[in-house]
Protein backbone atom coordinates (compact mmCIF):
# COMPACT_ATOMS: atom_id res chain seq x y z
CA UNK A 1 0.00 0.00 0.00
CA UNK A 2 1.29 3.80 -0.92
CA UNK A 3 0.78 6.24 2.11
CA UNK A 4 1.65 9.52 1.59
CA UNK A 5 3.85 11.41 4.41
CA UNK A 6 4.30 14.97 3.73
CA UNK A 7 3.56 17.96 1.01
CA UNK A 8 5.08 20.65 0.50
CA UNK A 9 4.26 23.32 -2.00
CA UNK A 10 6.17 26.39 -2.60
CA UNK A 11 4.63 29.11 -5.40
CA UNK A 12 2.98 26.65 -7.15
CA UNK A 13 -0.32 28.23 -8.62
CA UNK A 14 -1.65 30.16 -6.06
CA UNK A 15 -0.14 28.88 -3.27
CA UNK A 16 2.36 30.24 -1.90
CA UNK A 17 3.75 28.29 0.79
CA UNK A 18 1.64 24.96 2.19
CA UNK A 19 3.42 21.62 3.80
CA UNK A 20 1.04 19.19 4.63
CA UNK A 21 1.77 16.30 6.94
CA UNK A 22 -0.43 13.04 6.43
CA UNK A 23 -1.32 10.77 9.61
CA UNK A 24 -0.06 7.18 9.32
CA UNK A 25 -3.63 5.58 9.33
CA UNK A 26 -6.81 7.98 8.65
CA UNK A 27 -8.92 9.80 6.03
CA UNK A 28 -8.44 12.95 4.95
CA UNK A 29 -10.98 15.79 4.10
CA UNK A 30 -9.93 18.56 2.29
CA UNK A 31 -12.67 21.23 1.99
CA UNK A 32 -12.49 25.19 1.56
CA UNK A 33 -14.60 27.97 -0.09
CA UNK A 34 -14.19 28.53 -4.04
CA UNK A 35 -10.81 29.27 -5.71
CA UNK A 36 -9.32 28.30 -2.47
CA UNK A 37 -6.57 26.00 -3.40
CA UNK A 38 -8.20 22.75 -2.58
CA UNK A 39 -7.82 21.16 -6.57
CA UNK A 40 -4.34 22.88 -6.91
CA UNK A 41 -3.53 20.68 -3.89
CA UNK A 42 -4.06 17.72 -6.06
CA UNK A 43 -2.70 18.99 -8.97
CA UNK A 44 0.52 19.31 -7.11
CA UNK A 45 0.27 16.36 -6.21
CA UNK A 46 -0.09 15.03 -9.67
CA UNK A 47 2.45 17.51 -11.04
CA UNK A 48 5.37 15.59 -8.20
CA UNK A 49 4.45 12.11 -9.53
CA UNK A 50 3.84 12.77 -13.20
CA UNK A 51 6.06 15.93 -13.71
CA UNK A 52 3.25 17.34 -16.25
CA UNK A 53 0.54 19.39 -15.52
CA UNK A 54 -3.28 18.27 -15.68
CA UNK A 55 -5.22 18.50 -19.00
CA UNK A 56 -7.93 21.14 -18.58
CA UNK A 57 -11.06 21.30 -20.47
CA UNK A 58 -9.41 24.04 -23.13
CA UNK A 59 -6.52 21.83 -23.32
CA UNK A 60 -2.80 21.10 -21.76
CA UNK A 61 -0.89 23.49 -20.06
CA UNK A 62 2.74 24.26 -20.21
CA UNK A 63 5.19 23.93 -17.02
CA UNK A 64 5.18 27.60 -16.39
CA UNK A 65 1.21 27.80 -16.18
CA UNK A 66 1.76 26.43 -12.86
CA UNK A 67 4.59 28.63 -11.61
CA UNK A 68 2.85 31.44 -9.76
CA UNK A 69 2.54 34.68 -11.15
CA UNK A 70 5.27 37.07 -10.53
CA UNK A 71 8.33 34.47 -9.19
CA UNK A 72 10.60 32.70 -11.63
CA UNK A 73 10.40 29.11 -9.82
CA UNK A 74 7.97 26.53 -8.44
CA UNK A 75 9.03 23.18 -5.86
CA UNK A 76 6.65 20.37 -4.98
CA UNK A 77 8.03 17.68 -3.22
CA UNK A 78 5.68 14.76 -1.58
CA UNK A 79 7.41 11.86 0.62
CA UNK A 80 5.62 8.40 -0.03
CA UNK A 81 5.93 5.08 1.53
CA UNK A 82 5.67 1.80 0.47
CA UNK A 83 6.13 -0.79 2.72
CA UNK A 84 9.19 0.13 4.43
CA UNK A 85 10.88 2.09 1.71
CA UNK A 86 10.16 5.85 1.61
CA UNK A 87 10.56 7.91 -1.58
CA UNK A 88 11.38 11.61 -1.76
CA UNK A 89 10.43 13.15 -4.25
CA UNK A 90 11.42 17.06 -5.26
CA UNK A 91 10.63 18.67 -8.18
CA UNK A 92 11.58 22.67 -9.52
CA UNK A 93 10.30 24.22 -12.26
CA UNK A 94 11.88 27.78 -13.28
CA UNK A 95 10.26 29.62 -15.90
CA UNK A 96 11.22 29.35 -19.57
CA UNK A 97 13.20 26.71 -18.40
CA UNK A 98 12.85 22.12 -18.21
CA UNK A 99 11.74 21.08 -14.52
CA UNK A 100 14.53 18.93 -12.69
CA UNK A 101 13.67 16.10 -10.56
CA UNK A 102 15.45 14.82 -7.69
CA UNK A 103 14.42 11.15 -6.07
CA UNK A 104 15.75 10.04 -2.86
CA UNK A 105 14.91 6.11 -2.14
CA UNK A 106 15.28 5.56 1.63
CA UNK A 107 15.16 1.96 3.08
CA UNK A 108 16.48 1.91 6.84
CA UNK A 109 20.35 4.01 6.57
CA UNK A 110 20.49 3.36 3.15
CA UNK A 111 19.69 6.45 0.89
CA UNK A 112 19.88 5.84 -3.09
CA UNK A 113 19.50 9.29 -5.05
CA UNK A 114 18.31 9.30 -8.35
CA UNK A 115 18.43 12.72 -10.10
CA UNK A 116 18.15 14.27 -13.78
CA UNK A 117 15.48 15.84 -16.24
CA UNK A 118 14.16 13.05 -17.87
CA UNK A 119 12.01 10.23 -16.66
C-alpha cells in the first residue's frame, strides 16, 4: 500500500507556501470555499508524480502555467511510503526553463539518489 507522508508546496499556482503532513492511518478531508486551493492541492500532487501538468477542459498546459505569477520558480516535493521504503520526491520548475527532478529512495540508513530531467 502507498501512504503519503508529507507535502510541500512552494509558489505553485496560487499557493504560496503549504506543507502538509499526512497521519499514518486515517482519512483525509480537504474542503475550503471557491478558488481556495483545494484542486491545486491535487494537482501538485499530480504535477510531483507525473512531472506534467493536468489537462484542462481548453486543453494542456505548459510547465510555467503552474509557476505562480510574478516568481521565476515553483518546488513540490511529496514523501511516499511503500512498505518500508520511503521515496522523496522534489521537483523545480523555473520559468522558460525544463523542470529537474530529484528522487531520494530511503530503506532503513540506506539512501539511493536518483536525479536528472528526464524520466
Amino acid at each position: 500500500m502507498i501512504r503519503l507522508k508529507r507535502l510541500y508546496i512552494h509558489n505553485f499556482k496560487q499557493l504560496q507556501e503549504v506543507e502538509l503532513h499526512f497521519p499514518d492511518y486515517a482519512r483525509v478531508l480537504v474542503q475550503g470555499k471557491n478558488e481556495a486551493g483545494k484542486s491545486t492541492l491535487f494537482e501538485a500532487l499530480y504535477f510531483a508524480l507525473f512531472g506534467n501538468a493536468l489537462a484542462t477542459e481548453s486543453g494542456s498546459r505548459g510547465l510555467d502555467d503552474l509557476i505562480r505569477y510574478g516568481v521565476e520558480k515553483a518546488r513540490v516535493e511529496l514523501d511516499l511510503q511503500v512498505k518500508t521504503r520511503l521515496f522523496q520526491i522534489r521537483r523545480t520548475i523555473v520559468r522558460g526553463k525544463s523542470n529537474t527532478w530529484e528522487l531520494d529512495l530511503c530503506a532503513g540508513d540506506a539512501v539511493d539518489e536518483i536525479r536528472g530531467n528526464t524520466a
